[in-house]
Protein backbone atom coordinates (compact mmCIF):
# COMPACT_ATOMS: atom_id res chain seq x y z
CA UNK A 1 47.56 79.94 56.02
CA UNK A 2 48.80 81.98 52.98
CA UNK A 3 47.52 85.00 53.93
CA UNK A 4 48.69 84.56 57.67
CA UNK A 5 52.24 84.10 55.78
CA UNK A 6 51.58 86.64 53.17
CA UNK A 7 51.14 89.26 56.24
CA UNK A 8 54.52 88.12 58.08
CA UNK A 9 56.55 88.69 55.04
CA UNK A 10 55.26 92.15 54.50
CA UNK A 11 55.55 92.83 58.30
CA UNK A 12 59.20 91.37 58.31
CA UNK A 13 59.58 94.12 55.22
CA UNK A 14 58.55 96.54 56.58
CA UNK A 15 60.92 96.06 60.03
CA UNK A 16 64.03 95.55 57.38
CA UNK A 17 62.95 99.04 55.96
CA UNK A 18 63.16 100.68 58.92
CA UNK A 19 66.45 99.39 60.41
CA UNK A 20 68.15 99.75 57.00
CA UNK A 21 68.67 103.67 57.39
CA UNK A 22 70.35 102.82 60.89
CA UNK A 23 72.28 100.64 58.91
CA UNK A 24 73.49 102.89 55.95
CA UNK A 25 74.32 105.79 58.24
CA UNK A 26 78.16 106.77 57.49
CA UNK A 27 80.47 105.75 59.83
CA UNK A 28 82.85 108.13 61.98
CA UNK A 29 86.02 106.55 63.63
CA UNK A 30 87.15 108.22 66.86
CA UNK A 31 90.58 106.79 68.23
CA UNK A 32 89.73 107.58 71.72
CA UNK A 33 86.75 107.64 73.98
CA UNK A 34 86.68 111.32 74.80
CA UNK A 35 86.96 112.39 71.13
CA UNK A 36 84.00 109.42 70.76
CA UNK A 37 81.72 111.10 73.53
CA UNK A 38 82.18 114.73 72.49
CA UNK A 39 81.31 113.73 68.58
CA UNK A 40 78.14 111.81 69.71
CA UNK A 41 76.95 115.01 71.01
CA UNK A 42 77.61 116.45 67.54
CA UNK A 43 76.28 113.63 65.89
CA UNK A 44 72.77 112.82 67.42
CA UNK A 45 71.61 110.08 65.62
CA UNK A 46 72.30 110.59 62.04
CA UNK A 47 76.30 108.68 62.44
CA UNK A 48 77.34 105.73 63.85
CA UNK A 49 80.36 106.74 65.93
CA UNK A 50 82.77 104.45 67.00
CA UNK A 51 85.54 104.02 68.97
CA UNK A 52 89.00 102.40 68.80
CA UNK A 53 90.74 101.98 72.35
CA UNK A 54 88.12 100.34 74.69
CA UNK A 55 86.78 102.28 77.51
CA UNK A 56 88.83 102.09 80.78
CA UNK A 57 92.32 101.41 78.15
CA UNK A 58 95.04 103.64 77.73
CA UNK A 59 95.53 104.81 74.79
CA UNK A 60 99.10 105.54 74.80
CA UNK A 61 99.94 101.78 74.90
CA UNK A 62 97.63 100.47 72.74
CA UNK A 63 98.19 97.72 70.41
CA UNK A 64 95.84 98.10 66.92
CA UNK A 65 93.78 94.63 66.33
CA UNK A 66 92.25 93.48 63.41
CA UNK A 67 89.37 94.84 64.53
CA UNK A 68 90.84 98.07 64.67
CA UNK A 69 91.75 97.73 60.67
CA UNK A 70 88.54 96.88 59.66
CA UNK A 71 86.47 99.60 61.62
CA UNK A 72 88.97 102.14 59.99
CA UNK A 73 89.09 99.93 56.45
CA UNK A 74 84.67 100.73 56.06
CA UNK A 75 84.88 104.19 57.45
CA UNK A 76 84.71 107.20 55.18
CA UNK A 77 85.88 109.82 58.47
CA UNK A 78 88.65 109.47 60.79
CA UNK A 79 88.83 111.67 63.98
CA UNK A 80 92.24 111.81 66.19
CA UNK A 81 93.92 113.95 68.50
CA UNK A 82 97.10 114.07 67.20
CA UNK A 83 100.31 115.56 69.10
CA UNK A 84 101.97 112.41 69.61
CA UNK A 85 99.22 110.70 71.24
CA UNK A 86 98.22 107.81 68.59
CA UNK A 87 101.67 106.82 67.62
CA UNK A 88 100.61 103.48 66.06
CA UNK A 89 97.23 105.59 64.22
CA UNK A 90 100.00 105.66 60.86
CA UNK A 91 100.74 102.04 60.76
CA UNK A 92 97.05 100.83 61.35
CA UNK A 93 95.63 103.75 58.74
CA UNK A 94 98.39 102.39 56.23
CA UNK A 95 97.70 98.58 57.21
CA UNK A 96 93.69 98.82 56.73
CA UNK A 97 94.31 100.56 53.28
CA UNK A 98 91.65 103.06 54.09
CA UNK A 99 90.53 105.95 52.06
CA UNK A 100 89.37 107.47 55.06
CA UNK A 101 89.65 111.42 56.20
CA UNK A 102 91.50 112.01 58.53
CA UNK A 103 90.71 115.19 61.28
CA UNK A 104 92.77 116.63 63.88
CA UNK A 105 90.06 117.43 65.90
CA UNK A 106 92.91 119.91 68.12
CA UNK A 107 93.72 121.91 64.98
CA UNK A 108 93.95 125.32 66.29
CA UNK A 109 94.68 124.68 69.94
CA UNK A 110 97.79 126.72 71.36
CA UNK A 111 100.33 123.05 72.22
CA UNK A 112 102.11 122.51 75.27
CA UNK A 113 105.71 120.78 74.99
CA UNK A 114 106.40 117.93 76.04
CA UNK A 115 108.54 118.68 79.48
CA UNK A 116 109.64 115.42 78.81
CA UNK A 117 110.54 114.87 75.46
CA UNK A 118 112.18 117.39 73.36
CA UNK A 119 110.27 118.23 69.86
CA UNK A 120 107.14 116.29 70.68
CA UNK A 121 103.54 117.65 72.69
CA UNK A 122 101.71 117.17 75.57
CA UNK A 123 98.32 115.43 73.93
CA UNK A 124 96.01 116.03 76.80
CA UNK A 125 94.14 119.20 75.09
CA UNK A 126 91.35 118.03 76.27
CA UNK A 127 91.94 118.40 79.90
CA UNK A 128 90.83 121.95 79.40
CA UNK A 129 87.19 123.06 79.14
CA UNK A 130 88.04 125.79 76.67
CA UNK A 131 90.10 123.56 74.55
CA UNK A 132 87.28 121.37 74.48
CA UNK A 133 85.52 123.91 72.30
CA UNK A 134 87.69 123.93 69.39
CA UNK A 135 87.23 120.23 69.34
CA UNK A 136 83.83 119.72 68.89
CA UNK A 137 84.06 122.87 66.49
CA UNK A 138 86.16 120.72 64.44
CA UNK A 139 83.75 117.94 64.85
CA UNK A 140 81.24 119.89 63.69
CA UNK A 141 82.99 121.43 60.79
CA UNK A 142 84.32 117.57 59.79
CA UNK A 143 80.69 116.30 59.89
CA UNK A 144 79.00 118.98 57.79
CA UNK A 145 82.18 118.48 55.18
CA UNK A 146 80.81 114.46 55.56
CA UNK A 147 77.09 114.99 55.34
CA UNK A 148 76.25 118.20 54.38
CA UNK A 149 72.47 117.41 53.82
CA UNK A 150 72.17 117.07 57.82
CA UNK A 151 73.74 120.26 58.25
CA UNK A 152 71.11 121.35 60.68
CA UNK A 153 70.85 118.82 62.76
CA UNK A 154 75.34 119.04 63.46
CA UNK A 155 74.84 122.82 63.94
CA UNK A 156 71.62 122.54 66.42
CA UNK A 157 73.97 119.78 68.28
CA UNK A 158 76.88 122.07 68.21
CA UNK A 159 75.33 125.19 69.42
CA UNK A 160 73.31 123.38 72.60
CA UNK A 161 76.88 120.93 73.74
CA UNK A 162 78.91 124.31 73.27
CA UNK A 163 77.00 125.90 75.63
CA UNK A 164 77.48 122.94 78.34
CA UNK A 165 80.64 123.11 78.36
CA UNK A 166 81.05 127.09 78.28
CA UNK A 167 79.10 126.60 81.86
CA UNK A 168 81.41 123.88 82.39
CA UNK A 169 84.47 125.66 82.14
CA UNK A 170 83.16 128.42 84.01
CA UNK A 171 82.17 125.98 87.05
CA UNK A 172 85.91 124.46 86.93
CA UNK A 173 87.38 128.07 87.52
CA UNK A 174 85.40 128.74 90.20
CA UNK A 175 86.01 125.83 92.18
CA UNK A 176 89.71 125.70 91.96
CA UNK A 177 89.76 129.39 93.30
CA UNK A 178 88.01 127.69 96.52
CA UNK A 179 90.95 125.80 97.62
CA UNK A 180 93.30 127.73 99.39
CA UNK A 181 96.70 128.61 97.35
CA UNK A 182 99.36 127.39 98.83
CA UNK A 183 97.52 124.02 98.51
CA UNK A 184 96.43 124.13 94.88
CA UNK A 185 99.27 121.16 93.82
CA UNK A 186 98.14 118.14 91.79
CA UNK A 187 100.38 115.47 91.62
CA UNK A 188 99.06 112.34 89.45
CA UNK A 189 100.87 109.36 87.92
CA UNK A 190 101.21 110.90 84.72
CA UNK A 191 101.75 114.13 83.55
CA UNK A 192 97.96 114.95 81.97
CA UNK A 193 97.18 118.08 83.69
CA UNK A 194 99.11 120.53 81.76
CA UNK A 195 96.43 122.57 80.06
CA UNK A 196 94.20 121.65 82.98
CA UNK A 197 96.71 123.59 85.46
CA UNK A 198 97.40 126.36 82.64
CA UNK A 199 93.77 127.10 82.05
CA UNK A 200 92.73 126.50 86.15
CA UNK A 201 95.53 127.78 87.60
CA UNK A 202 96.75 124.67 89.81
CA UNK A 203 100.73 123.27 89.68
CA UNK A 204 101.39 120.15 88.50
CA UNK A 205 103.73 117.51 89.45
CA UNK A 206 103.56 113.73 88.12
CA UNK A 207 105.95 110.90 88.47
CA UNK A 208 106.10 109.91 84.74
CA UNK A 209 105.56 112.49 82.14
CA UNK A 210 102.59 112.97 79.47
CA UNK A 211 103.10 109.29 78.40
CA UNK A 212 102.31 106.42 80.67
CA UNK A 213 104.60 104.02 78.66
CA UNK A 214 108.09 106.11 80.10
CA UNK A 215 109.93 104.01 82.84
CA UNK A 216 109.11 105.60 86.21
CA UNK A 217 112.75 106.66 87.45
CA UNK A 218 113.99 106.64 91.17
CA UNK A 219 114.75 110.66 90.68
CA UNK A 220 111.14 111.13 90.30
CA UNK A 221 109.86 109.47 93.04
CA UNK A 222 112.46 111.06 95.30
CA UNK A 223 111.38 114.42 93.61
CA UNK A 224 107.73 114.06 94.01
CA UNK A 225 108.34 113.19 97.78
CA UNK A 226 110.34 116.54 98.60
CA UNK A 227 107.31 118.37 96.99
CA UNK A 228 105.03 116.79 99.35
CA UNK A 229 107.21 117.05 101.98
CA UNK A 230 108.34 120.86 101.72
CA UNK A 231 103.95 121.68 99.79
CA UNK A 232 102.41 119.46 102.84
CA UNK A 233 100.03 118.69 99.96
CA UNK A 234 97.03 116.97 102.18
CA UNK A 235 96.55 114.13 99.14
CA UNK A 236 97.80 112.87 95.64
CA UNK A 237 95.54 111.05 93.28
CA UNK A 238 95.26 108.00 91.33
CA UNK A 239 94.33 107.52 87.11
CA UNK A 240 91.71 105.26 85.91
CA UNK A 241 93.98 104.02 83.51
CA UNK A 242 96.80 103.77 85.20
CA UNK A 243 97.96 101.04 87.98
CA UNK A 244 97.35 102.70 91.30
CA UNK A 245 99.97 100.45 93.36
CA UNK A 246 102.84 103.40 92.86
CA UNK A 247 100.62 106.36 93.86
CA UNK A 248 99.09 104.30 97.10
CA UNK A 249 102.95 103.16 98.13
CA UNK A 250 103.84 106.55 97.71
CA UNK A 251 101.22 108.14 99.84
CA UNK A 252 102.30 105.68 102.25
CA UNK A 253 105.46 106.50 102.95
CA UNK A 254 104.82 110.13 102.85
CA UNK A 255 101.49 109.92 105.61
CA UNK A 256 99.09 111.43 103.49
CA UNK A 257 96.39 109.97 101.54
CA UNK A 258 94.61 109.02 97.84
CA UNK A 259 92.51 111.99 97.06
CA UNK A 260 90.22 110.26 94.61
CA UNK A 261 90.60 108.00 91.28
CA UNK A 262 90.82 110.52 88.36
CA UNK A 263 89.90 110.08 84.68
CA UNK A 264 92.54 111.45 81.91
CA UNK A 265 92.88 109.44 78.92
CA UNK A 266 89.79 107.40 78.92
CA UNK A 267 86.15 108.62 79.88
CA UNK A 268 85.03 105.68 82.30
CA UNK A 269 81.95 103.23 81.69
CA UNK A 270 78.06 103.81 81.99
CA UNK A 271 78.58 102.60 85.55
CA UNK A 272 81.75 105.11 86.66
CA UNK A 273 81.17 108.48 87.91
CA UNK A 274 82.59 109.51 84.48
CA UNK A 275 80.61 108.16 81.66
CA UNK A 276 81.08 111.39 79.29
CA UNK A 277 83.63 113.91 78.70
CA UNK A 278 81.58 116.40 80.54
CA UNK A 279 81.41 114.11 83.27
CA UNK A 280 85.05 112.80 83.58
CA UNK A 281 85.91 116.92 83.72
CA UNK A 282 83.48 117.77 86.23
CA UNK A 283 83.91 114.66 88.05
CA UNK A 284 87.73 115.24 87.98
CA UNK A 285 87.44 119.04 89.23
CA UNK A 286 84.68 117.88 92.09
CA UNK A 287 87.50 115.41 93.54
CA UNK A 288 90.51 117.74 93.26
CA UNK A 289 88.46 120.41 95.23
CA UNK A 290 87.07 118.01 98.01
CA UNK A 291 90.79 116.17 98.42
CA UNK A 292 92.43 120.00 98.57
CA UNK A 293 90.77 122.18 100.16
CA UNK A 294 87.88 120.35 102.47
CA UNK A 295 91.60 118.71 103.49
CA UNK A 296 93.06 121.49 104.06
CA UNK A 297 90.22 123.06 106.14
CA UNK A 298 90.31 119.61 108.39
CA UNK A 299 94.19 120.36 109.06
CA UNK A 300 93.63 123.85 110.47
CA UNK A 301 90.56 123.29 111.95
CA UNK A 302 92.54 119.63 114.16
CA UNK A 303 95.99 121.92 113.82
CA UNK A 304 94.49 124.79 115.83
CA UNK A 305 92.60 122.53 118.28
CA UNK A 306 95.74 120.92 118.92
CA UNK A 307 97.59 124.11 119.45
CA UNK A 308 95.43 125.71 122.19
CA UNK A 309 95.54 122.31 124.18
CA UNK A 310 99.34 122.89 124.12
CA UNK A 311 98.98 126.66 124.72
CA UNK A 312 97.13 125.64 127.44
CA UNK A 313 99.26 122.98 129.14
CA UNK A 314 102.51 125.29 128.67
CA UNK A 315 100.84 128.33 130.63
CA UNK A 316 99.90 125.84 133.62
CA UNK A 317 102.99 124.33 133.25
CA UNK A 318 104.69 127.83 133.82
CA UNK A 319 102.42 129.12 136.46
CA UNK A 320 103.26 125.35 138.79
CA UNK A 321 106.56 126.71 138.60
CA UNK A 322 105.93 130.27 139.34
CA UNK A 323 103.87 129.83 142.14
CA UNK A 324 105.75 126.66 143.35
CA UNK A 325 108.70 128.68 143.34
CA UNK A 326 107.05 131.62 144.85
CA UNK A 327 106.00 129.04 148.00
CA UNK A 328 109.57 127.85 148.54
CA UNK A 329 110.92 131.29 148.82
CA UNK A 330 108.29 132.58 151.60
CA UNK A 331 108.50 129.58 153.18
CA UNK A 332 112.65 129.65 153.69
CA UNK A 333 111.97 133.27 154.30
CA UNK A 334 109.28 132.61 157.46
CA UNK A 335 111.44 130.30 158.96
């Protein structure tokens, strides 16, 4: 009985042993889930990364928890976007009374204003491929600073995700090229497309502007609506984030339809079509292309259909008359 003891105890040991390393890795604090995926990719398994703002929340209106203090509070690295887009990141770093770093994981990326709001930035880096470079080179550079003895294992990481998204960002130009130009308009809830349309080369319009907590104004709904109008933009999409009520009444009253459900300011769960940054990007691009230009290709292809069945009607409608005419004439004529 002793001995059958004697070998649990040393068995439960030698389980503790092994989980405590898991336990005593250093923490890294993302504030959003994009920023979360990209430095799991960095990290492999030698961090525990977490998050702040939940999957599938929008970070722009989020309210810090306690929860929030205490992951920051036992954290030695903090990593955040920046540009205006964790407004309450201050008050919760000051609240948890952390000695944390903190990184700007978009240090070095050429800002967009704010069309919206004079003196601040458009947040949404991210949106582009290329930006999404000099983020995880920050990651990388942050982590090594953290825990230089596993120096290798950030750079290995580095080298093999850079290269992803390098194909990635190559994929995204090439498909936006495929939808015809005229047509290449993306008009969202929120204005989070900037760099995406700057890198990509697509225009964007948005009822509210690069923050979803601005009240949506009458102005922009009636300006939105004379871009469709006067564009004849096939579709207009939805956010993941966002309520999609607005976008759905206004494809409603302007006849066209919901494109897809895009993903901007949160990657989506395991379960979504968007689980990482790499997918929500892809996933994103993949949508825009099928709404635009497989859209567009349906209009001409119905559009000239319908025009040679009218082409068709007018001519017989003319040559009734001709010839009915023509019998009238000769028939007064032979009288």
């Amino acid at each position: 009985m002793k001995t059958t003891i004697h070998i649990a105890f040393i068995s439960w040991l030698v389980l503790l042993s092994g989980a405590l390393p898991a336990q005593n890795k250093p923490k890294v604090v993302a504030t959003a889930s994009m920023i979360a995926d990209m430095a799991k990719n960095i990290a492999g398994d030698k961090l525990d990364i977490q998050c702040i703002v939940p999957i599938g929340s929008d970070p722009h209106l989020h309210e810090p928890t306690p929860r929030d203090a205490s992951l920051i509070a036992h954290a030695p690295l903090v990593l955040k976007n920046g540009l205006t887009f964790e407004g309450w990141l201050t008050k919760l770093i000051d609240n948890s009374g952390t000695k944390a770093e903190v990184v700007l994981v978009t240090e070095g990326i050429k800002s967009l204003e704010s069309l919206t709001y004079q003196n601040s930035f458009d947040p949404h880096a991210w949106m582009d491929a290329s930006n999404g470079l000099i983020y995880i080179r920050n990651i990388r550079d942050a982590f090594i600073e953290l825990d230089p003895e596993n120096q290798p294992t950030y750079e290995a990481n580095y080298e093999s995700y850079k290269k992803k998204l390098e194909t990635l960002d190559r994929f995204i130009l090439e498909q936006i090229k495929t939808i015809p130009e005229k047509k290449r308009i993306l008009i969202t809830s929120h204005d989070a497309f900037q760099y995406y349309g700057r890198r990509y080369g697509i225009r964007l319009e948005s009822i509210m502007g690069t923050s979803t907590d601005a009240d949506v104004q009458t102005a922009d709904i009636m300006r939105v609506s004379k871009i469709i109008r006067e564009s004849e933009v096939p579709a207009i999409f939805a956010e993941s984030t966002i309520n999609p009520k607005l976008m759905q009444q206004l494809a409603k009253d302007n006849k066209i339809r919901i494109g897809g459900q895009l993903f901007t300011d949160s990657v989506g769960d395991k379960d979504s079509p968007a689980p990482t940054y790499y997918d929500m990007l892809k996933h994103n691009t993949v949508t825009i292309v099928n709404a635009l230009r497989d859209a567009q290709m349906d209009d001409l292809g119905s559009t000239g259909k319908t025009n040679d069945v009218q082409n068709l009607l007018f001519y017989a409608l003319i040559g009734v008359l001709f010839f009915g005419g023509f019998f009238i004439v000769y028939k007064k004529l032979n009288r």
